[in-house]
Structure formats: C-alpha cells, structure tokens
PDB file of N, CA and C in Angstrom:
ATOM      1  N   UNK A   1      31.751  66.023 -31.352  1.00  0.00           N
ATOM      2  CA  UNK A   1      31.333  65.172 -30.261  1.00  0.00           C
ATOM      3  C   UNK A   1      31.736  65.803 -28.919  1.00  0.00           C
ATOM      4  N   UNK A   2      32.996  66.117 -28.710  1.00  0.00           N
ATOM      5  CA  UNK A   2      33.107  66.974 -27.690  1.00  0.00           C
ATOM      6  C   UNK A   2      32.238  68.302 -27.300  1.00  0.00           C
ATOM      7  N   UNK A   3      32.493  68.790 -28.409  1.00  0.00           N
ATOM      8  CA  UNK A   3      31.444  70.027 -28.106  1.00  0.00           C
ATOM      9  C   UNK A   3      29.485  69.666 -27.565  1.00  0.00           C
ATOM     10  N   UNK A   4      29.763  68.834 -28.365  1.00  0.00           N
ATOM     11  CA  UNK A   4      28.160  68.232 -27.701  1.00  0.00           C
ATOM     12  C   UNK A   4      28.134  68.059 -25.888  1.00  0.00           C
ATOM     13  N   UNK A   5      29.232  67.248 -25.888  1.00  0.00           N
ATOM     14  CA  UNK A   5      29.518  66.529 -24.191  1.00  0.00           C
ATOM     15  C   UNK A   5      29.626  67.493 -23.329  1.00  0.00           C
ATOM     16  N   UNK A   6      30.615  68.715 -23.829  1.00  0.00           N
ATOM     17  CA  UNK A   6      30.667  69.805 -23.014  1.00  0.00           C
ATOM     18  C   UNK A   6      29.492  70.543 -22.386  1.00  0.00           C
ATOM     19  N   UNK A   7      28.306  70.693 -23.418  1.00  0.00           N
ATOM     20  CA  UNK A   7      27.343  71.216 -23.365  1.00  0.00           C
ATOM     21  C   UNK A   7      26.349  70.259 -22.364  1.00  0.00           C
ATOM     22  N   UNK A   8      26.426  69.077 -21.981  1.00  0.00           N
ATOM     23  CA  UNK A   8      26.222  68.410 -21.129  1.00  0.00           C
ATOM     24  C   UNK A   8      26.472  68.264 -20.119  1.00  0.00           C
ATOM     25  N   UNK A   9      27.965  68.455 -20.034  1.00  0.00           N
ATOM     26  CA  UNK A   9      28.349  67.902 -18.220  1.00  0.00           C
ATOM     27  C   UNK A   9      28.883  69.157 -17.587  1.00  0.00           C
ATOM     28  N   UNK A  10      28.391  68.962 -16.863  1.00  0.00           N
ATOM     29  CA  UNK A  10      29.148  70.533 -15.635  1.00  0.00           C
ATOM     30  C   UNK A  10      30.527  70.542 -15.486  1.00  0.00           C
ATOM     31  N   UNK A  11      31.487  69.584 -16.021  1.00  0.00           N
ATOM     32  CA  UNK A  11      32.591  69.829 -15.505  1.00  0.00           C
ATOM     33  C   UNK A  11      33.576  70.043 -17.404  1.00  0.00           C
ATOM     34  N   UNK A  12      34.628  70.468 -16.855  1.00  0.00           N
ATOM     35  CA  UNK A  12      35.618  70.841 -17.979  1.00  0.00           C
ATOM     36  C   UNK A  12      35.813  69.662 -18.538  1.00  0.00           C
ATOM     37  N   UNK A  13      35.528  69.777 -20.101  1.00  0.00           N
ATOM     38  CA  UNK A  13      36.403  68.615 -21.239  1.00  0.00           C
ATOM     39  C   UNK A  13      37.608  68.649 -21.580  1.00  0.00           C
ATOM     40  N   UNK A  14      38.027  69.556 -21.322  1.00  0.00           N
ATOM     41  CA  UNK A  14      39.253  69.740 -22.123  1.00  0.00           C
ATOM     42  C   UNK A  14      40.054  69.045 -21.593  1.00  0.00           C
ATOM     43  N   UNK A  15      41.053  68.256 -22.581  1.00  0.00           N
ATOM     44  CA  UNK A  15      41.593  66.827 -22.550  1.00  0.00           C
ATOM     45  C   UNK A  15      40.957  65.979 -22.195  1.00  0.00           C
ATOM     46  N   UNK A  16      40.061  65.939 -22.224  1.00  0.00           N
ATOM     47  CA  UNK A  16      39.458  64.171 -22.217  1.00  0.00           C
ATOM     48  C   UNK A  16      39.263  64.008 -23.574  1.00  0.00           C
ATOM     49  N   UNK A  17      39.408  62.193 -23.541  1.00  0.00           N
ATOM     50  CA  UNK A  17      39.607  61.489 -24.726  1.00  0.00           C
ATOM     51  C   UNK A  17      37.963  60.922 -24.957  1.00  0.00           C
ATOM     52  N   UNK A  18      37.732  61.395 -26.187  1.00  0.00           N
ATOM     53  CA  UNK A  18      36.353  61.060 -26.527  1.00  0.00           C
ATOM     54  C   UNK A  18      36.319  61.152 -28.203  1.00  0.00           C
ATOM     55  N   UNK A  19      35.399  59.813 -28.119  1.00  0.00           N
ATOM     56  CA  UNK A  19      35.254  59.650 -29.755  1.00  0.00           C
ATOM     57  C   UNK A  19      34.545  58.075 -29.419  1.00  0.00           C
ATOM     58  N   UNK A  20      34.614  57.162 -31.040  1.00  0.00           N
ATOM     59  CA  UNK A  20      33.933  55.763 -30.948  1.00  0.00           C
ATOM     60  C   UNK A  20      34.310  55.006 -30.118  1.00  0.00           C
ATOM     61  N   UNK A  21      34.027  53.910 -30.407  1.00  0.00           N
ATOM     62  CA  UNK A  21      34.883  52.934 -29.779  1.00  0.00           C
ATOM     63  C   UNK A  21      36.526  52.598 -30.535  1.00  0.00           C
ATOM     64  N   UNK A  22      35.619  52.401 -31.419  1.00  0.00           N
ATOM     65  CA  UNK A  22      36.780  52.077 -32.782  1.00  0.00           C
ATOM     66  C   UNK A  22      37.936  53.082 -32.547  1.00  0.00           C
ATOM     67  N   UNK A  23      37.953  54.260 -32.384  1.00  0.00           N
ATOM     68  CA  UNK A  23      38.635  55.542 -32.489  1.00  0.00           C
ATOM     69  C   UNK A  23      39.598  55.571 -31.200  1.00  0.00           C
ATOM     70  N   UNK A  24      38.838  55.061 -30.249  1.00  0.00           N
ATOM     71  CA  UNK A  24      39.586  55.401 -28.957  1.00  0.00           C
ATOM     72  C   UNK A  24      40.481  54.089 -28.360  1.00  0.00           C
ATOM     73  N   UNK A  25      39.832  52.722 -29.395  1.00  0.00           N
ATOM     74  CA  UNK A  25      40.866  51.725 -29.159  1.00  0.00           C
ATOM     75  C   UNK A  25      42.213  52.165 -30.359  1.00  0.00           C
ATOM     76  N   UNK A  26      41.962  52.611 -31.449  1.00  0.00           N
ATOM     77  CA  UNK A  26      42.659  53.324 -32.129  1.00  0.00           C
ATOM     78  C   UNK A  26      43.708  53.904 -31.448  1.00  0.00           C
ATOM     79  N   UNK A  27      43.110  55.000 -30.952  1.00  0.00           N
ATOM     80  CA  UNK A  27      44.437  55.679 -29.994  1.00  0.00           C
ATOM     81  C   UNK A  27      45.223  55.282 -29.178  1.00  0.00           C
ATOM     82  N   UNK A  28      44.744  54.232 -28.436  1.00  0.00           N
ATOM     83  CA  UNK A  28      45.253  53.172 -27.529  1.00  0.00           C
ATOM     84  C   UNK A  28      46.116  52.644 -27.973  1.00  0.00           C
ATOM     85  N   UNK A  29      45.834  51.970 -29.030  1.00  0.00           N
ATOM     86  CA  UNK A  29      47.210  51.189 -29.566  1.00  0.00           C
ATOM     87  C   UNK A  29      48.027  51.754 -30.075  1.00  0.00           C
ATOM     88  N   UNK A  30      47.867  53.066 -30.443  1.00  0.00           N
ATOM     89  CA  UNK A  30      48.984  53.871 -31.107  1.00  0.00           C
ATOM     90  C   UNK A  30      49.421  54.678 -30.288  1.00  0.00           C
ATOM     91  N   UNK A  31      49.185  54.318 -28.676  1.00  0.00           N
ATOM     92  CA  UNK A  31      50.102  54.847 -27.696  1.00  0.00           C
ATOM     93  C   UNK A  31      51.027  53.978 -27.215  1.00  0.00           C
ATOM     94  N   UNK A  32      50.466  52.598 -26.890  1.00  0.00           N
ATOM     95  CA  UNK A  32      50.804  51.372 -26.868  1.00  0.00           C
ATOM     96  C   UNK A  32      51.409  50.204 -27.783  1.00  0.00           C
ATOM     97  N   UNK A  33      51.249  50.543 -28.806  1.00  0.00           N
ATOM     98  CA  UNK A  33      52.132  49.585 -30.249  1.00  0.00           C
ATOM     99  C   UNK A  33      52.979  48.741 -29.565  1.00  0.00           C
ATOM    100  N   UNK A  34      53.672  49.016 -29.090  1.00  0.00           N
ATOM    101  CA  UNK A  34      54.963  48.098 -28.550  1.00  0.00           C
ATOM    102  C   UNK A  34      54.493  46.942 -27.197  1.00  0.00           C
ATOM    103  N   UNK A  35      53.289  47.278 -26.258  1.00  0.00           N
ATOM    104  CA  UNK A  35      52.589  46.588 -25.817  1.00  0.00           C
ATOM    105  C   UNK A  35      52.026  45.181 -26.007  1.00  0.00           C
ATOM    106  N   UNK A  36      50.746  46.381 -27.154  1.00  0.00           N
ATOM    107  CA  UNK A  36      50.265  44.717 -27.990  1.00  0.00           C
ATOM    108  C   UNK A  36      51.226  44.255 -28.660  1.00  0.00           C
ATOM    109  N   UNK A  37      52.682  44.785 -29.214  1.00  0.00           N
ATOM    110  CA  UNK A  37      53.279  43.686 -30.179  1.00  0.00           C
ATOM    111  C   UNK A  37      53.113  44.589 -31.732  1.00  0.00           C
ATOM    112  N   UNK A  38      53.051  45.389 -31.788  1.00  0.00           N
ATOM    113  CA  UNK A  38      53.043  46.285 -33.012  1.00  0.00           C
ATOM    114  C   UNK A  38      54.130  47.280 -33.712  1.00  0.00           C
ATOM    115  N   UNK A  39      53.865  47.118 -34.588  1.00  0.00           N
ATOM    116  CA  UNK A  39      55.165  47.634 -35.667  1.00  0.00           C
ATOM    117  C   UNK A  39      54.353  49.311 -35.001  1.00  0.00           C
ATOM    118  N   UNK A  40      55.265  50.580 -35.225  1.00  0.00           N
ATOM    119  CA  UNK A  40      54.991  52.053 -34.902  1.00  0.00           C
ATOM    120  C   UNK A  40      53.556  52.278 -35.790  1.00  0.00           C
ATOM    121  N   UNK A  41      53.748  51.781 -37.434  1.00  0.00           N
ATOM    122  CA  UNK A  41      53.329  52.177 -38.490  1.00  0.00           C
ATOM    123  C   UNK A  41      52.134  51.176 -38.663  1.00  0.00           C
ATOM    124  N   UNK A  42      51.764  50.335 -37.866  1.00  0.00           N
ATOM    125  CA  UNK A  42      50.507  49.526 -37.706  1.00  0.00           C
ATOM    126  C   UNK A  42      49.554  50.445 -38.516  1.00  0.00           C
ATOM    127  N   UNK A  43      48.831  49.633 -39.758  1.00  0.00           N
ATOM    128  CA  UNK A  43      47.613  50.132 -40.788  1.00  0.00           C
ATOM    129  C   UNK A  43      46.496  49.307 -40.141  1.00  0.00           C
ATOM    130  N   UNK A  44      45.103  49.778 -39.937  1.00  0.00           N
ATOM    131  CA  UNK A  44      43.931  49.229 -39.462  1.00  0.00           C
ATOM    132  C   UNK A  44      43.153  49.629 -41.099  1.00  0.00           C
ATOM    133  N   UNK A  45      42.624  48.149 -41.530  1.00  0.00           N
ATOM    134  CA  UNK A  45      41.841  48.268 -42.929  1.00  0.00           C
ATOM    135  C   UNK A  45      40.705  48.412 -42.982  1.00  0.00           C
ATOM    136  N   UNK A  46      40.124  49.330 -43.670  1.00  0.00           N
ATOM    137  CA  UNK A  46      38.720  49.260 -43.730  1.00  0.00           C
ATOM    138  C   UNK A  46      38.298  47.900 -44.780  1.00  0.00           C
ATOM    139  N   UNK A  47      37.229  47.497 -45.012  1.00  0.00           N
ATOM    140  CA  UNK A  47      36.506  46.620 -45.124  1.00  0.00           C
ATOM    141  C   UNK A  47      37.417  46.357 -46.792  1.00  0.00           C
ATOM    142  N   UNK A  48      37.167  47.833 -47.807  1.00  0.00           N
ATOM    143  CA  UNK A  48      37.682  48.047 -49.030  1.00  0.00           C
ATOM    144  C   UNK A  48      38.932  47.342 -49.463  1.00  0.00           C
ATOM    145  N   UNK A  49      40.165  47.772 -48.192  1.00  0.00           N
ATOM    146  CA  UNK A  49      41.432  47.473 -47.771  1.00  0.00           C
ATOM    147  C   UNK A  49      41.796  46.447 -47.946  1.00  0.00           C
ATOM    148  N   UNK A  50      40.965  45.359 -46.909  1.00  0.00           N
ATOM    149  CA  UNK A  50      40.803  43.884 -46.667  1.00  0.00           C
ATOM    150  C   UNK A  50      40.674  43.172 -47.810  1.00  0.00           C
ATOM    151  N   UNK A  51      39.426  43.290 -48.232  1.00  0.00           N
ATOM    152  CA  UNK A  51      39.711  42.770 -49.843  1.00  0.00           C
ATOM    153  C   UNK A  51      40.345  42.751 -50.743  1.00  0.00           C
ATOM    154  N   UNK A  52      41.181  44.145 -51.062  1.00  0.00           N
ATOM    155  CA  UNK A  52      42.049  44.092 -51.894  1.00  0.00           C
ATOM    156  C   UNK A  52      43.217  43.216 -51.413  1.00  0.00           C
ATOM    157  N   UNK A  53      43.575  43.113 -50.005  1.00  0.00           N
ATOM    158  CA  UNK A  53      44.749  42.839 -49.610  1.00  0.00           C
ATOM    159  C   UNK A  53      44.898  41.328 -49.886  1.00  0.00           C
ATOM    160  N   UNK A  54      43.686  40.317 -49.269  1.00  0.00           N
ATOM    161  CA  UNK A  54      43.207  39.334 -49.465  1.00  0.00           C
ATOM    162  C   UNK A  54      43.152  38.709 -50.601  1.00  0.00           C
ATOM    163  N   UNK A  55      42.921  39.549 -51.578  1.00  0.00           N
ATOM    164  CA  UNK A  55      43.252  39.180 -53.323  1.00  0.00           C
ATOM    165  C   UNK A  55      44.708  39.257 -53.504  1.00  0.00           C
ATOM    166  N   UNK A  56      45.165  40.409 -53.143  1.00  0.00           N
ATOM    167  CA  UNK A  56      47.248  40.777 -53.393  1.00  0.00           C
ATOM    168  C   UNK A  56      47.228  39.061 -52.432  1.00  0.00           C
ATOM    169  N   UNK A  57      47.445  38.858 -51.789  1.00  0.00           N
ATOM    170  CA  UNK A  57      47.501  37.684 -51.105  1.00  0.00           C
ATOM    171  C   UNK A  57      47.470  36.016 -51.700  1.00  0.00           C
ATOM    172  N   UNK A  58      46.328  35.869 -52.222  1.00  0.00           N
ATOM    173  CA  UNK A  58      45.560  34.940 -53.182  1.00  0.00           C
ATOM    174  C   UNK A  58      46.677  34.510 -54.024  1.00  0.00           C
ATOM    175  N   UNK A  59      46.683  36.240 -54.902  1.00  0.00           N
ATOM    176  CA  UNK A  59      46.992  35.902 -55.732  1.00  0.00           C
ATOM    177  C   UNK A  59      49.201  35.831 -56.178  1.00  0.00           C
ATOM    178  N   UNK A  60      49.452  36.395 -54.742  1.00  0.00           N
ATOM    179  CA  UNK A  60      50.889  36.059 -54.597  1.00  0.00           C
ATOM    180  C   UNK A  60      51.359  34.225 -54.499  1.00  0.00           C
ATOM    181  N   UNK A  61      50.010  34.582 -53.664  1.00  0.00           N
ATOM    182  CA  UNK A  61      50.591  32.314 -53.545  1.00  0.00           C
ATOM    183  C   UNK A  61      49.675  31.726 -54.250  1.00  0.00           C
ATOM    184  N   UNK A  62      49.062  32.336 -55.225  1.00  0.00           N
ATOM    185  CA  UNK A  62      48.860  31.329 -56.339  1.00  0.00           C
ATOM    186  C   UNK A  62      47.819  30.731 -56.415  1.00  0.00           C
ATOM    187  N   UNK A  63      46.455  31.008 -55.821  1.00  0.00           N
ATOM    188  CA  UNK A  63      45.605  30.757 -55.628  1.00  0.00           C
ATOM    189  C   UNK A  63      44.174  31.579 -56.257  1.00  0.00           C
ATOM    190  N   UNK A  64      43.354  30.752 -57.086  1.00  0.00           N
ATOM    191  CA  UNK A  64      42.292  31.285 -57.879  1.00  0.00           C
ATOM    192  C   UNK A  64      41.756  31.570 -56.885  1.00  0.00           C
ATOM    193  N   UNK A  65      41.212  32.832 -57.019  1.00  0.00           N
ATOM    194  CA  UNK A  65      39.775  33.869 -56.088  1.00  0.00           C
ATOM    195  C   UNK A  65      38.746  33.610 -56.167  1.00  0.00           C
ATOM    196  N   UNK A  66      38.575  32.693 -57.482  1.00  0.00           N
ATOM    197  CA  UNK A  66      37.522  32.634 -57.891  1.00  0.00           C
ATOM    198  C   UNK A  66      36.876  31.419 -57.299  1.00  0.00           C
ATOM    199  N   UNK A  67      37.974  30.617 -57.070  1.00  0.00           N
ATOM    200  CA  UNK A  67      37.668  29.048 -56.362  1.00  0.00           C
ATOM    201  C   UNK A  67      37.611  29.413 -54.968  1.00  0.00           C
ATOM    202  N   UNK A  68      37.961  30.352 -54.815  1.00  0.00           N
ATOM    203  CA  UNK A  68      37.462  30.226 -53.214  1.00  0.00           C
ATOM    204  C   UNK A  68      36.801  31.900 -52.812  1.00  0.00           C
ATOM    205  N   UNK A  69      35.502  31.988 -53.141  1.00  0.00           N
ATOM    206  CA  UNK A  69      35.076  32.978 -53.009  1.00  0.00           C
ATOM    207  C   UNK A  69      34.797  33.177 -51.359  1.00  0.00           C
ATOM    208  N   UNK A  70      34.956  32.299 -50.427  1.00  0.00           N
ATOM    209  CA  UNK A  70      34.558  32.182 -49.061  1.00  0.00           C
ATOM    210  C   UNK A  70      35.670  33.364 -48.710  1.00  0.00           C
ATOM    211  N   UNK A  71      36.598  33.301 -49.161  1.00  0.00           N
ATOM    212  CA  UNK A  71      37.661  33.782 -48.702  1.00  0.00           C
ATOM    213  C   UNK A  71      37.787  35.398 -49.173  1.00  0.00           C
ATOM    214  N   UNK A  72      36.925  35.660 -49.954  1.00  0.00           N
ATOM    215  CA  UNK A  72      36.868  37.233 -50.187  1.00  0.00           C
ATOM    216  C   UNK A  72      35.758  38.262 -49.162  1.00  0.00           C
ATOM    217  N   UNK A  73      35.224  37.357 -48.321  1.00  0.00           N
ATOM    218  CA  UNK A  73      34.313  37.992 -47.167  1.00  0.00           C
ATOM    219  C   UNK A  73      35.014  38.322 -46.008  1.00  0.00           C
ATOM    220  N   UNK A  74      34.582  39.454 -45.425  1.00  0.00           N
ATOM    221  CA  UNK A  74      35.584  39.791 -44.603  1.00  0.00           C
ATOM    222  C   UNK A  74      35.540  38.762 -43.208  1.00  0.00           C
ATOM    223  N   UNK A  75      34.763  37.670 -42.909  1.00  0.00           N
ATOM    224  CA  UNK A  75      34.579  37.321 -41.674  1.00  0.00           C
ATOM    225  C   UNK A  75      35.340  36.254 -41.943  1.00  0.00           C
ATOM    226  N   UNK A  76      36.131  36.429 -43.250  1.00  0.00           N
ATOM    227  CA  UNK A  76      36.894  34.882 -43.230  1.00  0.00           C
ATOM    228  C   UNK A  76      37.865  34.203 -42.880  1.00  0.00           C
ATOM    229  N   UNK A  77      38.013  35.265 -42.199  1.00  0.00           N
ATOM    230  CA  UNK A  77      39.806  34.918 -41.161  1.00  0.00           C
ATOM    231  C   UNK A  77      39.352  34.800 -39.371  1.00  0.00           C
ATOM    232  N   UNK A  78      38.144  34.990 -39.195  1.00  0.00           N
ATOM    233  CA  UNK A  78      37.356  34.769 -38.166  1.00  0.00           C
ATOM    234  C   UNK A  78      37.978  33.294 -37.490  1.00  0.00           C
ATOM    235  N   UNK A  79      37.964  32.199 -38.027  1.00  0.00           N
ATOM    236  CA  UNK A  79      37.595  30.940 -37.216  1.00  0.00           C
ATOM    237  C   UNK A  79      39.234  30.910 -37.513  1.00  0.00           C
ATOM    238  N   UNK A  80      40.244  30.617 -38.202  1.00  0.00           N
ATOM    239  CA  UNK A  80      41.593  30.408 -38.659  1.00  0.00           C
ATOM    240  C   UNK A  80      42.746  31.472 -37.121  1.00  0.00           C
ATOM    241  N   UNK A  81      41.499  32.302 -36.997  1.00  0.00           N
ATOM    242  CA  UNK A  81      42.399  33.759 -35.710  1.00  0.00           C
ATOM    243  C   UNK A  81      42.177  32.761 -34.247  1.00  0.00           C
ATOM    244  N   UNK A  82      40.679  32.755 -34.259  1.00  0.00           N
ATOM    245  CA  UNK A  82      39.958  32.267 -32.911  1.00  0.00           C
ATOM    246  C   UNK A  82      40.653  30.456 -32.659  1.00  0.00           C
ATOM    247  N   UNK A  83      41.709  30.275 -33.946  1.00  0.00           N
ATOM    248  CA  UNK A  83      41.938  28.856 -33.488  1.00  0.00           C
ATOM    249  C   UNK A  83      43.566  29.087 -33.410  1.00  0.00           C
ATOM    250  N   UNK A  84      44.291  30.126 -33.228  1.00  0.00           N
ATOM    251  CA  UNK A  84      45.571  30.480 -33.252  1.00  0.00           C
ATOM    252  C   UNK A  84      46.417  30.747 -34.496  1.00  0.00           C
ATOM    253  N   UNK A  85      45.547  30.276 -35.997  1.00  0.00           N
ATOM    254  CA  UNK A  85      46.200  30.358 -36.615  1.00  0.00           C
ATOM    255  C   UNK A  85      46.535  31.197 -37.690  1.00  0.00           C
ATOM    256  N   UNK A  86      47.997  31.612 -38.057  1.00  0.00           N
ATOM    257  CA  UNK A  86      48.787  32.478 -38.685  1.00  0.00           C
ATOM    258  C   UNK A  86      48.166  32.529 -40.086  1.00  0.00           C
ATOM    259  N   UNK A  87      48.646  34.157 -40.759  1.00  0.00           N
ATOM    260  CA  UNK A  87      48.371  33.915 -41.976  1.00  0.00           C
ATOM    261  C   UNK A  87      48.697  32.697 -42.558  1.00  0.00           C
ATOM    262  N   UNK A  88      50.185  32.435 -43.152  1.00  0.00           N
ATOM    263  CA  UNK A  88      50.650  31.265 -43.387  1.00  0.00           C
ATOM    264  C   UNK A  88      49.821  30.054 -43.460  1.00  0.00           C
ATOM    265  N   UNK A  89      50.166  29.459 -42.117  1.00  0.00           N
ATOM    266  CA  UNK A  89      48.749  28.358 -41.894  1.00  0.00           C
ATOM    267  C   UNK A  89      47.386  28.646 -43.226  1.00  0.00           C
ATOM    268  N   UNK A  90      46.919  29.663 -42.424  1.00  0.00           N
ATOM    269  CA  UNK A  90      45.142  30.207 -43.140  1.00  0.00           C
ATOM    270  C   UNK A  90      45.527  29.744 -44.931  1.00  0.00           C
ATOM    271  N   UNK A  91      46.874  30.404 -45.615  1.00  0.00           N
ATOM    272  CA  UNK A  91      47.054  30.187 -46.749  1.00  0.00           C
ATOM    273  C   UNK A  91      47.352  28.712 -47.544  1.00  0.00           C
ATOM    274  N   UNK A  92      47.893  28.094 -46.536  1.00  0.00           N
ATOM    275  CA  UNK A  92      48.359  26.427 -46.719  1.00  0.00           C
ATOM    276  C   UNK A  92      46.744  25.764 -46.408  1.00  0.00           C
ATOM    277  N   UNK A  93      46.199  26.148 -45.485  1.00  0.00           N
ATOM    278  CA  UNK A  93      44.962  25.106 -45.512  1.00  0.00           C
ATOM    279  C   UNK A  93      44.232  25.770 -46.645  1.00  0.00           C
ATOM    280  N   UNK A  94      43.747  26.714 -47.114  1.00  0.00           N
ATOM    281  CA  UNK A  94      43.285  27.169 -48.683  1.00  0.00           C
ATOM    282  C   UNK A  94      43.472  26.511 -49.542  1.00  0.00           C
ATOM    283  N   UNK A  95      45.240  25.808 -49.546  1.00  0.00           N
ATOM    284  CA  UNK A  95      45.733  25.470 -50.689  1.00  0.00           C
ATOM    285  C   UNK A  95      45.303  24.403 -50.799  1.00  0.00           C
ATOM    286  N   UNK A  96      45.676  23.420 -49.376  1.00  0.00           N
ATOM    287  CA  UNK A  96      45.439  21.977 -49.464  1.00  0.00           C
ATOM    288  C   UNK A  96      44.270  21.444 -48.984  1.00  0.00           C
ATOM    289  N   UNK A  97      43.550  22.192 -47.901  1.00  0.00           N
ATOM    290  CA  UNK A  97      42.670  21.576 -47.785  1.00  0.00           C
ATOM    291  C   UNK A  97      42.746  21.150 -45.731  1.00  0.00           C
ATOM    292  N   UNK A  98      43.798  21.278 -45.713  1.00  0.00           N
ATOM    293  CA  UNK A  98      44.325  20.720 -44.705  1.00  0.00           C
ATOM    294  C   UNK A  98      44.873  21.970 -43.429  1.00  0.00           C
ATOM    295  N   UNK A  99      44.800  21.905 -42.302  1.00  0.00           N
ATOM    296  CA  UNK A  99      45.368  22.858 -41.545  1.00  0.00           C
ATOM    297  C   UNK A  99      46.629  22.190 -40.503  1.00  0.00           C
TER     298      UNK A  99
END
C-alpha cells in the first residue's frame, strides 16, 4: 500500500502511517492502551475468536448455546454495549431474562 501511495504523491512517504482503517485504529491503541483504559496485551478478535469465546463464556456460567442461539452472532453484544452494559450484566440477563 505504501509503495502504491508513493508512486502517487510527489512528496516523501517514508514514515507515514498508512494502512485500513481497522489497522491504523489498531496502532493507535497500541500506542495509547493506557488512554483508552487497556491492559498492554489487549487481543482484538476476529469474527472466528468471538464465537469461540462467547461459547468458553456460555458455557463457564452454565448456559445452553443451544437455547440461545441469538447469542452466537456476532452483533449480539451490540444493544447490551450501546446501553452501558458489562459482560456480567449481558450474562445475568441471558440467564434470567432480566437486566
């Protein structure tokens, strides 16, 4: 990608930061960790990740996967984030029903 850009702009690349989006908020936070609130060793999951983790999860507190298949999609921590709430929480309203 750089080499492409270079070949584009009249002026020198070298050190500039270029890549996705994904990639370059990436770097950001792993300059910054302590900023946002992050452990050094912060893991970002791919989609694969998520699921498995989400099952290790499930199935630590005891909860069939199977009964709640909503919860094996990755957008399913979407509304539980956007309303403040913690894993914890997300896992207790699963259980009961209740938040």
């Amino acid at each position: 990608m750089l080499t492409r850009l270079s070949a584009l702009l009249p002026i020198n690349t070298r050190g500039m930061w270029v890549g996705t989006f994904h990639g370059l908020c990436n770097r950001l936070l792993r300059a910054h960790h302590r900023d946002a609130g992050l452990p050094q060793t912060f893991q970002i999951l791919d989609t694969a990740d998520q699921l498995s983790a989400i099952k290790r999860l499930l199935k630590a507190a005891g909860i069939d996967d199977d009964k709640f298949p909503r919860a094996m999609s990755s957008g399913s921590s979407t509304v539980p984030k956007s309303r403040g709430c913690g894993p914890m929480m997300s896992m207790r309203t699963m259980r009961t029903g209740v938040a």
